[in-house]
Protein backbone atom coordinates (compact mmCIF):
# COMPACT_ATOMS: atom_id res chain seq x y z
CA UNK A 1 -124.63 68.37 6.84
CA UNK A 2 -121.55 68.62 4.71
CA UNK A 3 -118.07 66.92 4.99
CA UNK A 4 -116.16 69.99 4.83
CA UNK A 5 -112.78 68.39 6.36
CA UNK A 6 -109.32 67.50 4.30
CA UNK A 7 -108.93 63.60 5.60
CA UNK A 8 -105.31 63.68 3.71
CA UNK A 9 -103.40 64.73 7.57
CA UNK A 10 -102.06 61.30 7.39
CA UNK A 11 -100.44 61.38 4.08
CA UNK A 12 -98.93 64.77 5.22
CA UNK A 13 -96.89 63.10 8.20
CA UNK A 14 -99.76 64.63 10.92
CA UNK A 15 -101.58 62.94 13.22
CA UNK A 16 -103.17 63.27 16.28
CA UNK A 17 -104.56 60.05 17.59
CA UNK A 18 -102.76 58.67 20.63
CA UNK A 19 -103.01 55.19 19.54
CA UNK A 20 -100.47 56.22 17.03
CA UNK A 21 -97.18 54.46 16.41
CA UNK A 22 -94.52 56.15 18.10
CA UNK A 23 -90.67 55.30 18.28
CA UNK A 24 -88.43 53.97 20.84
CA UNK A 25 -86.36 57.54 20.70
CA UNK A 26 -89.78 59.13 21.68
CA UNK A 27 -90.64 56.97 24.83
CA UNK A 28 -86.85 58.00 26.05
CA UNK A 29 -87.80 61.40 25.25
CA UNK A 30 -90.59 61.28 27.38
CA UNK A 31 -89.12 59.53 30.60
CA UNK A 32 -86.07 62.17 30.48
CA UNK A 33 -88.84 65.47 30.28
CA UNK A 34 -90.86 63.64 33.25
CA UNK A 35 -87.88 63.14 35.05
CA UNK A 36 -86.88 66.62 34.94
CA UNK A 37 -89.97 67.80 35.68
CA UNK A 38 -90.32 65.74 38.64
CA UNK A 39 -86.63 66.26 40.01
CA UNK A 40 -87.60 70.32 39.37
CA UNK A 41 -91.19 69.45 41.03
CA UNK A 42 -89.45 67.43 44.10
CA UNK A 43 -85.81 68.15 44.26
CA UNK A 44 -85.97 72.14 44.02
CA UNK A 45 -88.38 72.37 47.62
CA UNK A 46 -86.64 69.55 49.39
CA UNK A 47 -83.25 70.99 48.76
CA UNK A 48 -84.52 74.54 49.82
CA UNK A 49 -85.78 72.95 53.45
């Protein structure tokens, strides 16, 4: 079997692996999407009651 695969993704800026570094900007990201999602998920059916 062949190695047909470019291994030069990291020197173009992409990666995939989640044990990647990632910034402090990106964690805050994160927690402000998940709380959205969870006042949409939570807030929306216990305001409609």
């Amino acid at each position: 079997m062949t190695d047909d695969y470019d291994h030069d993704d990291e020197a173009n800026g992409r990666t995939t692996a989640p044990q990647s570094d990632y910034t402090a900007g990106r964690v805050a990201l994160g927690t402000v999407v998940a709380a959205a999602g969870l006042a949409v998920t939570f807030g929306v059916p216990l305001l409609l009651l």
